[in-house]
C-alpha atoms as a PDB file:
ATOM      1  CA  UNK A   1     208.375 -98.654  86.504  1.00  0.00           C
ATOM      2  CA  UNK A   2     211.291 -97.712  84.480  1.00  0.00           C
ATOM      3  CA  UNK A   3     213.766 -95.193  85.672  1.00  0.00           C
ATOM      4  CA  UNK A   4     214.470 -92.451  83.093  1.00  0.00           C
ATOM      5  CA  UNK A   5     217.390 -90.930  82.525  1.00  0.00           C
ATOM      6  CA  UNK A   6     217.996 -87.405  80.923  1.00  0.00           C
ATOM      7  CA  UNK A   7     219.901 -86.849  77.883  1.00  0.00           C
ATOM      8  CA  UNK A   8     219.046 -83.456  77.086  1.00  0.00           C
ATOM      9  CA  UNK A   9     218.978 -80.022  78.850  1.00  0.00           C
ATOM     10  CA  UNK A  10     216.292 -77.304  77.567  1.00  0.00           C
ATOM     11  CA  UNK A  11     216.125 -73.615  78.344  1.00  0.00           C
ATOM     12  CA  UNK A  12     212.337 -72.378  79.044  1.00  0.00           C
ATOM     13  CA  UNK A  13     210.646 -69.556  79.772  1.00  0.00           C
ATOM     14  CA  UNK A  14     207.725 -69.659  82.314  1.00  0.00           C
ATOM     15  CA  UNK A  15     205.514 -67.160  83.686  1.00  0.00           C
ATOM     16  CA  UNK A  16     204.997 -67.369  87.517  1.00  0.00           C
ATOM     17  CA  UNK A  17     201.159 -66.870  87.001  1.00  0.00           C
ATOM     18  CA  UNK A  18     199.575 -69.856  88.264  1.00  0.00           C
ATOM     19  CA  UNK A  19     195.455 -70.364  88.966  1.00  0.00           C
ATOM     20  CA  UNK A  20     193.456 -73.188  90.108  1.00  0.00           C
ATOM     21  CA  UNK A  21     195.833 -75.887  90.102  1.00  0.00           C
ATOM     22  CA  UNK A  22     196.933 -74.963  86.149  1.00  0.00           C
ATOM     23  CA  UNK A  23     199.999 -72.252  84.467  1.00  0.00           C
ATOM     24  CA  UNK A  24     198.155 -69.517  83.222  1.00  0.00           C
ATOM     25  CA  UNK A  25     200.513 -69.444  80.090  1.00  0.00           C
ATOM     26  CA  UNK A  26     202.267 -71.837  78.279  1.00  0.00           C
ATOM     27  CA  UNK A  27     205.744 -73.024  78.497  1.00  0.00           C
ATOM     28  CA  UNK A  28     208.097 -72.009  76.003  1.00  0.00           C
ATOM     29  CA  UNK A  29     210.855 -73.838  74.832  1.00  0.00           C
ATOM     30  CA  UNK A  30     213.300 -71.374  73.724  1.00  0.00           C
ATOM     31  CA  UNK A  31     216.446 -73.695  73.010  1.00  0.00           C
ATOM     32  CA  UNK A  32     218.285 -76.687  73.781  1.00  0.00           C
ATOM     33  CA  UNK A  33     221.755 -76.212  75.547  1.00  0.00           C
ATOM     34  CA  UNK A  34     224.463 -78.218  73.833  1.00  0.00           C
ATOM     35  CA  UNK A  35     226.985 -76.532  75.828  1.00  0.00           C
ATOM     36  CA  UNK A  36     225.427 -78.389  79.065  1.00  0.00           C
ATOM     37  CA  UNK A  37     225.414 -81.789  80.448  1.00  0.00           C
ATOM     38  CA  UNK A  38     222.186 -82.883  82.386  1.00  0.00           C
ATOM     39  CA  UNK A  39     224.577 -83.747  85.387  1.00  0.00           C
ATOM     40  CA  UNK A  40     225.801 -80.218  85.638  1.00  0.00           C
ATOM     41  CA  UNK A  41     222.079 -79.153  86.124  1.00  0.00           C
ATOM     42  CA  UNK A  42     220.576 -79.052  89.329  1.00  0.00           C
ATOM     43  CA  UNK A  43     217.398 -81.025  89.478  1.00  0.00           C
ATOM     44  CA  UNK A  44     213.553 -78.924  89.603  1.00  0.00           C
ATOM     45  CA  UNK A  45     213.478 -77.403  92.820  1.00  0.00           C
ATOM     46  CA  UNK A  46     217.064 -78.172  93.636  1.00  0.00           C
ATOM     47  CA  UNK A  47     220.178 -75.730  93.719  1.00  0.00           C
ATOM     48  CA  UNK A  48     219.952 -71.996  93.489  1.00  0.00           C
ATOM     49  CA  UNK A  49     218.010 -69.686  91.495  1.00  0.00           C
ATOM     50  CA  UNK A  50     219.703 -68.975  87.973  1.00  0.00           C
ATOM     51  CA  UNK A  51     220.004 -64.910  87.803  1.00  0.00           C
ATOM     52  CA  UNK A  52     217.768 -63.001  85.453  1.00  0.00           C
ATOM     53  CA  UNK A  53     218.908 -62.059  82.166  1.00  0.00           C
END
């Protein structure tokens, strides 16, 4: 397997609805954060919960 590295960090929006093992709406991908290096962002799950806008 070949480790992969990010190079990128995206800002989403998600919808918390989630039924029978599948999102109930899509993903978004509203941006991508040039102002942000991947190390500065905690990984999924990790870290503390960004505050809403």
């Amino acid at each position: 397997m070949i480790p992969v590295a990010p190079e990128l960090v995206a800002e989403i929006a998600v919808d918390s609805a989630f039924e029978h093992g599948k999102w109930r709406h899509p993903i978004r991908l509203l941006r991508l954060r040039d102002d942000l290096d991947p190390a500065d962002v905690a990984l999924f799950g990790e870290g503390v919960r960004p505050a809403a806008n």
